[in-house]
Protein backbone atom coordinates (compact mmCIF):
# COMPACT_ATOMS: atom_id res chain seq x y z
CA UNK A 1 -21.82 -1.74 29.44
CA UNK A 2 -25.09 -2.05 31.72
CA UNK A 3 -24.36 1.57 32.75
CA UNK A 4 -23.56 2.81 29.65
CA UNK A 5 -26.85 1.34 28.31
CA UNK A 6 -28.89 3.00 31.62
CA UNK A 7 -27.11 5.96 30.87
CA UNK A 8 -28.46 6.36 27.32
CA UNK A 9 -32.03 5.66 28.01
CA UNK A 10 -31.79 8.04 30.89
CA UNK A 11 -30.83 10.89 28.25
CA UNK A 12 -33.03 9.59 25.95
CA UNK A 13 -35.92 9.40 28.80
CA UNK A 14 -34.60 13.11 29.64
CA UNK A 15 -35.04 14.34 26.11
CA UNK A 16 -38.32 13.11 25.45
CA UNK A 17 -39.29 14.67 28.79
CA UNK A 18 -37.45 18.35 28.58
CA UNK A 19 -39.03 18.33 25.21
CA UNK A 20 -42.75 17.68 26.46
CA UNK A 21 -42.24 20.49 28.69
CA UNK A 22 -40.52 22.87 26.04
CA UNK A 23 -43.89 22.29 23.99
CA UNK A 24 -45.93 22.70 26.41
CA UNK A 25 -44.54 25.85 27.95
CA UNK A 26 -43.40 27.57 24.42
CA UNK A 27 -46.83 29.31 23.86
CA UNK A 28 -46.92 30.36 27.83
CA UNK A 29 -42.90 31.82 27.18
CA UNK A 30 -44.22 33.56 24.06
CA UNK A 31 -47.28 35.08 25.73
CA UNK A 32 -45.52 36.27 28.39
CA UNK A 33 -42.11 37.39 26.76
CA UNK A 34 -38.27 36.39 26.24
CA UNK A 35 -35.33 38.41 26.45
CA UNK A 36 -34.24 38.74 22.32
CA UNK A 37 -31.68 36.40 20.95
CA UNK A 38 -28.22 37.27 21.11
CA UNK A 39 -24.99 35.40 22.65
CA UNK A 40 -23.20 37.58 25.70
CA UNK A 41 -19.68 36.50 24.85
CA UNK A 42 -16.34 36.62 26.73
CA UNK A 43 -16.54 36.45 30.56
CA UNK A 44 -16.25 39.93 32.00
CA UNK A 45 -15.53 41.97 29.03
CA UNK A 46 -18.39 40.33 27.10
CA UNK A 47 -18.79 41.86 23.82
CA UNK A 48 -17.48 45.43 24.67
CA UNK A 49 -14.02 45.37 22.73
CA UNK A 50 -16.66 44.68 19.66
CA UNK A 51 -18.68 46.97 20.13
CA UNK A 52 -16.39 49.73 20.61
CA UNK A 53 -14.22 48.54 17.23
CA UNK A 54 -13.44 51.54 15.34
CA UNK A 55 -15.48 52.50 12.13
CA UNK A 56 -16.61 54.97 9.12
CA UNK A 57 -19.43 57.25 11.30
CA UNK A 58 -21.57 57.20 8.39
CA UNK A 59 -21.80 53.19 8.58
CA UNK A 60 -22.75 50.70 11.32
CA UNK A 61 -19.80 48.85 11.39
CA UNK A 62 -19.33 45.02 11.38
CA UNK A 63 -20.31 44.21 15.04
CA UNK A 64 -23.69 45.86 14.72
CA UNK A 65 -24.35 44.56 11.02
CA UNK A 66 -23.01 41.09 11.95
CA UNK A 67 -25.56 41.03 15.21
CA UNK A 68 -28.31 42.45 13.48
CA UNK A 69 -28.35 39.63 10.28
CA UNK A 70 -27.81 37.17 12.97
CA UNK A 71 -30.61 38.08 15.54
CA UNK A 72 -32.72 41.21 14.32
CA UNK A 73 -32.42 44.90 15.30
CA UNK A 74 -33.17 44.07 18.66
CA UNK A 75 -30.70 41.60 20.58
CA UNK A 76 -29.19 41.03 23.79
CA UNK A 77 -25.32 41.36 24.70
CA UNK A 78 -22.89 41.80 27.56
CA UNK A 79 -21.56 45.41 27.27
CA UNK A 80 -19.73 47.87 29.86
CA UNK A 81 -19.86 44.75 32.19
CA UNK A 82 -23.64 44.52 32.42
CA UNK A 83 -26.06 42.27 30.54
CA UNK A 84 -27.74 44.81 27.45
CA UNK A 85 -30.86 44.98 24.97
CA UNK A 86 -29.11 46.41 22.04
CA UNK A 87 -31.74 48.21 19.86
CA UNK A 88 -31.25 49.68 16.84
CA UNK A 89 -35.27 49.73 16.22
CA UNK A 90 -37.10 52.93 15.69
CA UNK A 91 -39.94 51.99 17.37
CA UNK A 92 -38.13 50.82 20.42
CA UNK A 93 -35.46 53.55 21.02
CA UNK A 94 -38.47 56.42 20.65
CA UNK A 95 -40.38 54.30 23.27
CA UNK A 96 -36.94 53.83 25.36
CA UNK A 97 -36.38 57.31 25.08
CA UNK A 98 -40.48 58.48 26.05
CA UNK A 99 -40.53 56.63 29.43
CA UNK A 100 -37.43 58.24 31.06
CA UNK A 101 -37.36 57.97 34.30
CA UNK A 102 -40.97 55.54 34.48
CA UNK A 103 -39.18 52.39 32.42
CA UNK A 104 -36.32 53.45 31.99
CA UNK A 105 -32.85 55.39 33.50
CA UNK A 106 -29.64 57.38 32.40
CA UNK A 107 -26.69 54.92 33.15
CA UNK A 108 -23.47 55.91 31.71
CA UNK A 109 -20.77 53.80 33.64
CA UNK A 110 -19.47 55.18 36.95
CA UNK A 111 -15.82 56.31 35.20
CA UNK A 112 -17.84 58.80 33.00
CA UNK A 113 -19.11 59.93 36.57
CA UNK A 114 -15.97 60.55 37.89
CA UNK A 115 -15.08 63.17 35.06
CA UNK A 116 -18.15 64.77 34.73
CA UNK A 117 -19.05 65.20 38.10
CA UNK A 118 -21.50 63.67 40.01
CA UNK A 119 -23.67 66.75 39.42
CA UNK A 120 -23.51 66.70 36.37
CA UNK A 121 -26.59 67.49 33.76
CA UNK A 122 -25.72 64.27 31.68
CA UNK A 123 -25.46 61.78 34.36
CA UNK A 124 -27.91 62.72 36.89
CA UNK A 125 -31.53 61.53 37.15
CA UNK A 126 -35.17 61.91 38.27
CA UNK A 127 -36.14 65.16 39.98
CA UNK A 128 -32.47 67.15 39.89
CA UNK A 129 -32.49 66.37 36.23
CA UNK A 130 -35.53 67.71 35.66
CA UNK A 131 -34.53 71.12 37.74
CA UNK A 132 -31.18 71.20 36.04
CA UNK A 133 -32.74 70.92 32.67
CA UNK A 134 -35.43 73.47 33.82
CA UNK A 135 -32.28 76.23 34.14
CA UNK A 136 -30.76 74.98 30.80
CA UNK A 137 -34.29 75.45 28.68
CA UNK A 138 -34.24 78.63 30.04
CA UNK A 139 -31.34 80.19 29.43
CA UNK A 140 -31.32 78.71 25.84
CA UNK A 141 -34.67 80.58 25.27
CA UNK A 142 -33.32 83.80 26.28
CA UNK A 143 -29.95 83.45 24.26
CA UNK A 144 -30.86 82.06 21.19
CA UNK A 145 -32.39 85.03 19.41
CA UNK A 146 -30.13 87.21 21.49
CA UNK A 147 -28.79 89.68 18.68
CA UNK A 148 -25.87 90.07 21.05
CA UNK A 149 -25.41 86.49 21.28
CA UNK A 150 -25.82 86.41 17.71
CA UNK A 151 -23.34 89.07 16.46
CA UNK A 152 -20.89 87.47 18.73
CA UNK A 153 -21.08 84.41 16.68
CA UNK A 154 -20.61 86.29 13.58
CA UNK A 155 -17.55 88.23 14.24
CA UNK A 156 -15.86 84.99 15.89
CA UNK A 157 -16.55 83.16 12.40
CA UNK A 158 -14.89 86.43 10.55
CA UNK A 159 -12.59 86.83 12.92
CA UNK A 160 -11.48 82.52 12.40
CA UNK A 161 -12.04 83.07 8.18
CA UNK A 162 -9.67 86.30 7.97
CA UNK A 163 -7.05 84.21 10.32
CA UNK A 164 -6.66 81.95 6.97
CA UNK A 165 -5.75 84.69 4.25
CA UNK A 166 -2.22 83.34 2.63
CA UNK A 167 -2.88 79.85 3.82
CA UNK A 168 -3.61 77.14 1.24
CA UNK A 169 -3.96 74.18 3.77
CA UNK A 170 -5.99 74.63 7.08
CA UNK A 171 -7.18 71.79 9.61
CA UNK A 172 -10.72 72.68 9.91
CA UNK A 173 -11.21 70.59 13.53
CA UNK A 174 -8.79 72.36 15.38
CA UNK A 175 -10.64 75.72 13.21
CA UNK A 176 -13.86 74.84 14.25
CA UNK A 177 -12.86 73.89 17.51
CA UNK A 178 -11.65 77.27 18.13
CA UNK A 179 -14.13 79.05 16.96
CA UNK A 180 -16.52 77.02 19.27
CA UNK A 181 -14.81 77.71 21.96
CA UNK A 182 -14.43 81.39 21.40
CA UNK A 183 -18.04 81.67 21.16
CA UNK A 184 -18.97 79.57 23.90
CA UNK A 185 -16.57 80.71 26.48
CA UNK A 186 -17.97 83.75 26.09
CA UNK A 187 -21.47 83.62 26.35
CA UNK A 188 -21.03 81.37 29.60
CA UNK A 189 -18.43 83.07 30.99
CA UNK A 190 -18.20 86.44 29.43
CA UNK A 191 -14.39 85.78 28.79
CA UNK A 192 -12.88 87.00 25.24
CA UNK A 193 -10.24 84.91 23.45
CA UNK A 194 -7.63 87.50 24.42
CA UNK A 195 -7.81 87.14 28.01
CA UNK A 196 -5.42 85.24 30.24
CA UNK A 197 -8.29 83.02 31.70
CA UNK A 198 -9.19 81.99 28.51
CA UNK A 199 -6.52 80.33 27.51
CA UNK A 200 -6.21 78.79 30.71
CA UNK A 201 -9.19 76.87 30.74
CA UNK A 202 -9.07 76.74 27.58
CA UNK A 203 -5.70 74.04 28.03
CA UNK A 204 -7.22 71.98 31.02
CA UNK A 205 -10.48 71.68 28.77
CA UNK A 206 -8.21 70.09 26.11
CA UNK A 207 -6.96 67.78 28.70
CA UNK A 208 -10.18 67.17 30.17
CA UNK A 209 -11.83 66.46 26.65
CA UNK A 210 -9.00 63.83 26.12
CA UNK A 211 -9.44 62.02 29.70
CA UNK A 212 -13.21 61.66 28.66
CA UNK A 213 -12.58 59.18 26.24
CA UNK A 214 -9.52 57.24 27.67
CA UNK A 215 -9.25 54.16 29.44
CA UNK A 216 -10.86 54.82 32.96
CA UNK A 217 -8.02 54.25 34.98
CA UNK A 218 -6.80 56.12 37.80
CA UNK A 219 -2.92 56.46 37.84
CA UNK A 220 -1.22 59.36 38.06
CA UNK A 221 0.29 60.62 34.34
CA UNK A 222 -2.87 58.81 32.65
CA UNK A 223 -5.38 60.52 30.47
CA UNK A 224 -8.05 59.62 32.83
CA UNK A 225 -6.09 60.99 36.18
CA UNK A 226 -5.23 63.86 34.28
CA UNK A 227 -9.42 64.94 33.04
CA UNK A 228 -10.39 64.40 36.62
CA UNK A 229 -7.41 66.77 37.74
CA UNK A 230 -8.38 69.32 34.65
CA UNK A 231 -11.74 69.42 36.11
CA UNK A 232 -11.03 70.33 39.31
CA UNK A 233 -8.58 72.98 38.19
CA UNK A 234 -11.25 74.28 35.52
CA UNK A 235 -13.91 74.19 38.68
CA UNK A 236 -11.74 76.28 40.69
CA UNK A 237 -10.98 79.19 37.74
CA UNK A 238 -15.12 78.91 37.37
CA UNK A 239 -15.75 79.28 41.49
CA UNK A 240 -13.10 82.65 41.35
CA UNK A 241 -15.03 84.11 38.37
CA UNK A 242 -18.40 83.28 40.66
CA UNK A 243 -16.48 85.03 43.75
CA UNK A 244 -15.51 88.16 41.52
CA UNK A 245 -19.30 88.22 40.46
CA UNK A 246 -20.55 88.41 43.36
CA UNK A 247 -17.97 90.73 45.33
CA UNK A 248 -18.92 92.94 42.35
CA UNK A 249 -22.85 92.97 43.24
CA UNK A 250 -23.15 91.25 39.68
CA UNK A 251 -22.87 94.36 38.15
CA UNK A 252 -20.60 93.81 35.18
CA UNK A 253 -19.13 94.83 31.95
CA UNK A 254 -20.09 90.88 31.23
CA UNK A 255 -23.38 90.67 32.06
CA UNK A 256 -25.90 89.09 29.50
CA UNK A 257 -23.51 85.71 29.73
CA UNK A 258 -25.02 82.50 31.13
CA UNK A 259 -23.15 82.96 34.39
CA UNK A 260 -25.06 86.10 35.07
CA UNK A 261 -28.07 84.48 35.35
CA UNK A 262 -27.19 81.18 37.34
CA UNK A 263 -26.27 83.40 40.06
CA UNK A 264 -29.60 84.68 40.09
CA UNK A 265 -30.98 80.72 40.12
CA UNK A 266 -31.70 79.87 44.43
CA UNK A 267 -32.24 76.55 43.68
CA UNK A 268 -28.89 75.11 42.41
CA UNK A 269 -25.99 74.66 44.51
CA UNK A 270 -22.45 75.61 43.94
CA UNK A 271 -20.98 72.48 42.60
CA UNK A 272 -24.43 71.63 40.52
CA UNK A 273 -23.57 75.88 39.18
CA UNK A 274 -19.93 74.75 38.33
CA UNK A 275 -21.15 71.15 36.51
CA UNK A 276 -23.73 73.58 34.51
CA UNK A 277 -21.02 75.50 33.01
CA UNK A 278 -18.88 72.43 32.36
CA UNK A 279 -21.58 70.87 30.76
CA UNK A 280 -22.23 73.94 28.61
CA UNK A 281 -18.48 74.08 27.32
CA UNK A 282 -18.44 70.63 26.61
CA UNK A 283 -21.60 70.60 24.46
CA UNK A 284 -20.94 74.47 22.83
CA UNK A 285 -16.88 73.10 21.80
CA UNK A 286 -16.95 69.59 21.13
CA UNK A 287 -20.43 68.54 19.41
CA UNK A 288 -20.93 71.85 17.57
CA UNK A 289 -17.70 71.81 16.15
CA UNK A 290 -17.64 68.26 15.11
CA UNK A 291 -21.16 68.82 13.44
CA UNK A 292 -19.47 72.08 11.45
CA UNK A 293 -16.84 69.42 10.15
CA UNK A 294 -19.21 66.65 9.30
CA UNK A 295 -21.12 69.71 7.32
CA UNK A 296 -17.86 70.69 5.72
CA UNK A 297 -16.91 67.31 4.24
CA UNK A 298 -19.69 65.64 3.05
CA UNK A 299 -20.35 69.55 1.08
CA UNK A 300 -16.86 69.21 -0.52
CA UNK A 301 -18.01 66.10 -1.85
CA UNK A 302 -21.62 67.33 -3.23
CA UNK A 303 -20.47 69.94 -5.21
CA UNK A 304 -24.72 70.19 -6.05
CA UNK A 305 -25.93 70.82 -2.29
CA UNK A 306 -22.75 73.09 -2.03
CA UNK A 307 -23.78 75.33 -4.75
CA UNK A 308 -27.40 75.52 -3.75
CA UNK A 309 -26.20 76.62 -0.09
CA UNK A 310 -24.53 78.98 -1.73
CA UNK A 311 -26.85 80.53 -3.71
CA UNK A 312 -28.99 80.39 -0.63
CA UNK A 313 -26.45 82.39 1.31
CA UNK A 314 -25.64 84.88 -1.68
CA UNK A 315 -30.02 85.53 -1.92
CA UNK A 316 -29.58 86.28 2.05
CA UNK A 317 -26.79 88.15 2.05
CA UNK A 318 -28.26 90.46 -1.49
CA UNK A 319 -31.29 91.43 1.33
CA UNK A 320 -29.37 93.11 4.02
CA UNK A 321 -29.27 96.83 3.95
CA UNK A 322 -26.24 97.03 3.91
CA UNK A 323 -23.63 94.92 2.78
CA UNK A 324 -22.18 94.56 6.35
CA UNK A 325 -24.72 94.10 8.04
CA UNK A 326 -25.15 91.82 10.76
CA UNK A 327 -27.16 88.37 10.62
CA UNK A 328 -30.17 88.61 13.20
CA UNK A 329 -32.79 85.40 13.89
CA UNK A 330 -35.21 85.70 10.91
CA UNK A 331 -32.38 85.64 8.73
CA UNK A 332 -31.26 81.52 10.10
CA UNK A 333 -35.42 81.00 9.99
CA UNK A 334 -34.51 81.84 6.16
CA UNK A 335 -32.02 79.03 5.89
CA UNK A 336 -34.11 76.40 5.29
CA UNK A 337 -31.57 74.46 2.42
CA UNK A 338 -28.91 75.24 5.41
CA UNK A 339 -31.02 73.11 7.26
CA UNK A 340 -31.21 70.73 5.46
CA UNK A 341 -27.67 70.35 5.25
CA UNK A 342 -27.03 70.54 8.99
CA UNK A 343 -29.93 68.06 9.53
CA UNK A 344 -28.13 65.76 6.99
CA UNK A 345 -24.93 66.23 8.05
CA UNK A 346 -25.94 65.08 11.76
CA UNK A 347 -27.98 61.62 10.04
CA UNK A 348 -24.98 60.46 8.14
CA UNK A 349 -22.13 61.51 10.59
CA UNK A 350 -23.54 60.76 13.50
CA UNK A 351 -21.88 62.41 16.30
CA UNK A 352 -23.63 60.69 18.78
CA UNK A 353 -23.83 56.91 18.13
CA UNK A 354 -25.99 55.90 20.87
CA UNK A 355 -26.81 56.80 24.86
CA UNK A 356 -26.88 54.62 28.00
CA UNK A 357 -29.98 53.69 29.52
CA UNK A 358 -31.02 50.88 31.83
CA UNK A 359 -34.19 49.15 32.89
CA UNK A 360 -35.90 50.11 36.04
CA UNK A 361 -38.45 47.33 35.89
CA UNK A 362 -38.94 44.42 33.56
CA UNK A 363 -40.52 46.00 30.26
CA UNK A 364 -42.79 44.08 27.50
CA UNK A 365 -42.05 45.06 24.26
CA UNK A 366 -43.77 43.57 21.41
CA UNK A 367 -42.69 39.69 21.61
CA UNK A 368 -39.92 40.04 23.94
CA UNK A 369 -39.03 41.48 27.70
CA UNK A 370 -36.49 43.53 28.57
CA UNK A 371 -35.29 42.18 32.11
CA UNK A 372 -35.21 44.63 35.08
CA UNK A 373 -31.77 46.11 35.67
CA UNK A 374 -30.08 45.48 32.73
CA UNK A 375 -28.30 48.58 30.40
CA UNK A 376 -30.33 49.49 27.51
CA UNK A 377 -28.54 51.25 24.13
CA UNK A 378 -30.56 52.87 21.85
CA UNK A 379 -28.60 52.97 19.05
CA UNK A 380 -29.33 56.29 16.36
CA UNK A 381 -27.00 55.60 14.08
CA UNK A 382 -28.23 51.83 12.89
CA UNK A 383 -32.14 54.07 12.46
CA UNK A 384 -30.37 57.16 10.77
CA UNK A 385 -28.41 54.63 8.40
CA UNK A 386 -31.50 52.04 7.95
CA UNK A 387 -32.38 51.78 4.45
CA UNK A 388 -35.85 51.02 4.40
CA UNK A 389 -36.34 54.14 6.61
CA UNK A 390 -34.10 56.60 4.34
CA UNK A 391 -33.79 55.91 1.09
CA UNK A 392 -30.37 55.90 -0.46
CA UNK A 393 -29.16 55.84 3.40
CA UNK A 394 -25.72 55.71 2.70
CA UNK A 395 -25.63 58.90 0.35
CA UNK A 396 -25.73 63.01 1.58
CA UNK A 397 -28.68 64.19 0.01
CA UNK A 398 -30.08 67.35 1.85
CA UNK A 399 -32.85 67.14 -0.71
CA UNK A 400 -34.63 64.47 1.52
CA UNK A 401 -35.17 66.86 4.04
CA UNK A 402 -38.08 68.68 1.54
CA UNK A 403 -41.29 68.66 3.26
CA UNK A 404 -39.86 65.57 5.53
CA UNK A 405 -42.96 65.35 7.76
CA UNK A 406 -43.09 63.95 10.87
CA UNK A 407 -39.40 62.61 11.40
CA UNK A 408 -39.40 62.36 15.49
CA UNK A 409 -39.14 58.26 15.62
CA UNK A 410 -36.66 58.03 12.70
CA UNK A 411 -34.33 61.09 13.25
CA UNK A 412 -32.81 61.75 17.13
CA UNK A 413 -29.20 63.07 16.39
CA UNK A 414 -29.69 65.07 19.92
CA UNK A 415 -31.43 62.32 21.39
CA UNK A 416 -35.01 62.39 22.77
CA UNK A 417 -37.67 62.83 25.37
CA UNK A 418 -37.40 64.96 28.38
CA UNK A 419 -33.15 64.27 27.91
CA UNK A 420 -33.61 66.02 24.09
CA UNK A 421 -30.60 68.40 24.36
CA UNK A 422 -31.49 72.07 25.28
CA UNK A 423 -28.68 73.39 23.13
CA UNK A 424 -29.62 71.81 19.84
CA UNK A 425 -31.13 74.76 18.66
CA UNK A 426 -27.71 76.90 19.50
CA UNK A 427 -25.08 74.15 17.69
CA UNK A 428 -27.38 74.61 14.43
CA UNK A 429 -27.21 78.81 14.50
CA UNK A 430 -23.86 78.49 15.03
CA UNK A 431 -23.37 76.26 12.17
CA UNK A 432 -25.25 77.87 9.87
CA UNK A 433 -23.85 81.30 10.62
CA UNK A 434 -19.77 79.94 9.92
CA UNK A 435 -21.51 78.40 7.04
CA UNK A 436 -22.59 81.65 6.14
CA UNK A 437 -19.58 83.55 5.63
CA UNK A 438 -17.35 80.50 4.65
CA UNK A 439 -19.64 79.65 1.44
CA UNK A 440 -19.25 83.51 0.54
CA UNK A 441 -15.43 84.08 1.33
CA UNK A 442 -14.08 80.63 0.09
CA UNK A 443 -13.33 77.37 -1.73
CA UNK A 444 -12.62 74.09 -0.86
CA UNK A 445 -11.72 70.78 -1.03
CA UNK A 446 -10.58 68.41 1.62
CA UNK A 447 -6.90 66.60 0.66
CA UNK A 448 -6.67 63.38 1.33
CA UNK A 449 -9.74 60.81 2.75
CA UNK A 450 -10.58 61.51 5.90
CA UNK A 451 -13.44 60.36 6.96
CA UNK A 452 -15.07 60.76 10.75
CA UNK A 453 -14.32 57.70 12.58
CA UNK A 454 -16.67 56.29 15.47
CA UNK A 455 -14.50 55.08 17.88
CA UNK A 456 -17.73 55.43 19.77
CA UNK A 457 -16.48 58.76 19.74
CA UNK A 458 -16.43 60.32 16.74
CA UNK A 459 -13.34 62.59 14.70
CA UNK A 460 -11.37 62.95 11.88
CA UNK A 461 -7.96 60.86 12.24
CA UNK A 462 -6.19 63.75 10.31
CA UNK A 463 -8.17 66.46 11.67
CA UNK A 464 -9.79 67.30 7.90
CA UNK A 465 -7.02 69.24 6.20
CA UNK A 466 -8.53 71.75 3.98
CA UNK A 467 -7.12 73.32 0.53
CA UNK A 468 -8.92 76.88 0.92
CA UNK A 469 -8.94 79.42 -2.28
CA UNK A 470 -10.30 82.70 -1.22
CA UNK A 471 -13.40 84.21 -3.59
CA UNK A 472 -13.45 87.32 -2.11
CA UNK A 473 -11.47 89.57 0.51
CA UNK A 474 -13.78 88.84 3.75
CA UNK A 475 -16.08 91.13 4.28
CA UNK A 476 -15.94 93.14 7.83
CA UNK A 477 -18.58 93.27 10.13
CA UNK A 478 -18.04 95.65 12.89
């Protein structure tokens, strides 16, 4: 009884003393900074399964509004087996996304690596991102306004819209998917559909594309096992095209294609030449045509935004010369409602949730420190979704887009900083152009509900199955 009575004075005694020192020290914790509130979870796994819980695209999802009523838009977490500042603050992801490389890093887990390639232009960092990037600015600037470049995405879009005369029900992912590709492959590799190669990579892209977003484990027959073994096959189809290049003194039926001018690049090596044109297939076939679908659906249900893009195309369309004539770059610099469709389309679906980061130092931001060495996720979609930034966040109204302003801090669907994408400018062209022709040579409605799923990763569980009613035969461009 004597020690049970010792015992409860010394807690008592203990109390009193921990909680002289917690008021004492509370202003000094305050003035220097605290890591934000949160709870890290499960052992190992932390929060991740959470986090990566399936949901609508065009909503945050439980885990992030559950976190953020409990602890704010900023909060810590254990995620991808590191300790993580989740942010889905404006303020804070612009400022994450501003001091790359001097606060902060690119950190996408090591599995992601080991698909990719370690020379890749998403995962690598500091001075050979900055050279890679460099290349990529570059050869964006000389394609995007390319009128070949441009007619090529015109007749693949005809070419895709004539394939559906007779058909009543088409899936517009696998559509748009291959009329990404088809463009793509060509510009970087000056390959048309028809050719044996194409198809080819073409199937171990598929494979790759599905072993991106699997469970990262290395067994022969998984998803995983079977992207890393797609990549080296695709590297090795990319390293004979470079060989036939260059036994051919680059002097080509082809040139004008992105490959053409890497060869010309001295500072780049081989494999970082083979990760560029990975990296350009994977963002010219999978984001591009997920952004065509997100445009797609949310227009089938807004018959009001559909009809003005319409009427937008029609006015464009009335201009030209003659009637098949081909689109050229101040005719997309007249698409401003197109725009701002595309520019809605990408805040309400999406496409990419958030990015990896992690702290290089510890960083003081407003009232609270983000501790050196842990993984940092910006997340876009809780800012593009966040009411008392967009009003009526949860609705599709290209409208908003009218004399926007200055939008930098609350609009990043293609991320920021000097890791902005270089081939924003080319998914939107391309968008705008299928948009284009499909407004003028069809109807549509989507059957069923189908609605894009994060899962991060975002697509359309059915593949959005379209009821198409021609308006008129397609008109030819030749």
């Amino acid at each position: 009884m004597v020690e049970g009575v010792c015992f409860v004075v010394l807690v008592g005694l203990l109390g009193a003393a921990l909680g002289l020192v917690f008021n004492h020290f509370l202003p000094l914790l305050l003035k220097l900074g605290v890591a934000p509130r949160g709870t890290f979870g499960w052992p190992l796994f932390g929060e991740t399964l959470s986090f990566l819980k399936p949901h609508a695209s065009n909503a945050l999802g439980t885990f992030l509004l559950d976190h953020c009523s409990r602890y704010g838009k900023v909060f810590k977490s254990h995620l991808f087996f590191s300790p993580t500042v989740v942010s889905c603050d404006q303020e804070l992801n612009y400022f994450i996304l501003q001091n790359e490389d001097k606060l902060f890093q690119c950190s996408y887990p090591k599995p992601i690596h080991g698909v990719l390639g370690k020379s890749s232009l998403l995962v690598v960092v500091g001075d050979t991102h900055k050279r890679l990037r460099n290349v990529a600015l570059t050869l964006v600037s000389t394609t995007k306004s390319n009128p070949e470049y441009l007619n090529d995405i015109e007749r693949t879009a005809i070419h895709i819209l004539d394939s559906w005369k007779g058909k009543q029900v088409v899936s517009f992912c696998e559509e748009a998917r291959k009329f990404t590709f088809n463009v793509i492959v060509k510009q970087v590799l000056g390959l048309t559909p028809d050719e044996p190669r194409t198809a080819e990579i073409l199937g171990d892209f598929l494979a790759f594309m599905r072993g991106l977003i699997s469970f990262p484990l290395y067994i022969p027959g998984t998803p995983y096992a079977r992207a890393v073994q797609a990549r080296t096959r695709i590297s090795s189809t990319i390293k004979a095209i470079v060989e036939e290049r260059r036994r051919n003194g680059g002097n080509s039926n082809k040139n004008g294609d992105f490959l053409e001018i890497l060869l010309s690049v001295n500072n780049l090596s081989e494999d970082e030449k083979v990760s560029f044109v990975l990296d350009s297939l994977l963002g010219g076939y999978e984001t591009t045509s997920l952004l065509m679908a997100m445009a797609v659906q949310f227009l089938a249900h807004s018959p009001a935004a559909l009809e003005q893009l319409k009427l937008e195309q029609q006015n464009i369309r009335s201009i030209k010369k003659h009637g098949d004539e081909y689109l050229n770059w101040e005719d997309y610099k007249k698409m401003e409602f197109t725009q701002n469709v595309i520019n809605e389309a990408l805040r309400c679906g999406n496409i990419v949730k958030f990015v990896h980061r992690k702290a290089l130092k510890d960083v003081r931001f407003k009232d609270y420190v983000i501790p050196s060495g842990w993984k940092v996720l910006p997340i876009f979609s809780a800012v593009h979704l966040d009411p008392s930034l967009h009003g009526s966040a949860l609705q599709f109204d290209p409208w908003r887009w009218e004399n926007a302003g200055q939008t930098c801090k609350k609009f990043m669907p293609f991320g920021g900083g000097p890791r902005f994408c270089p081939g924003s400018e080319l998914a939107k062209v391309e968008t705008a152009f299928f948009l284009h022709h499909l407004v003028l040579t069809y109807r549509w409605r989507t059957e069923g509900d189908d609605q894009p799923m994060a899962y991060p990763y975002v697509e359309f569980q059915s593949g959005l199955q379209l009821r198409v009613d021609p308006i008129l035969s397609n008109r030819q461009v030749n």
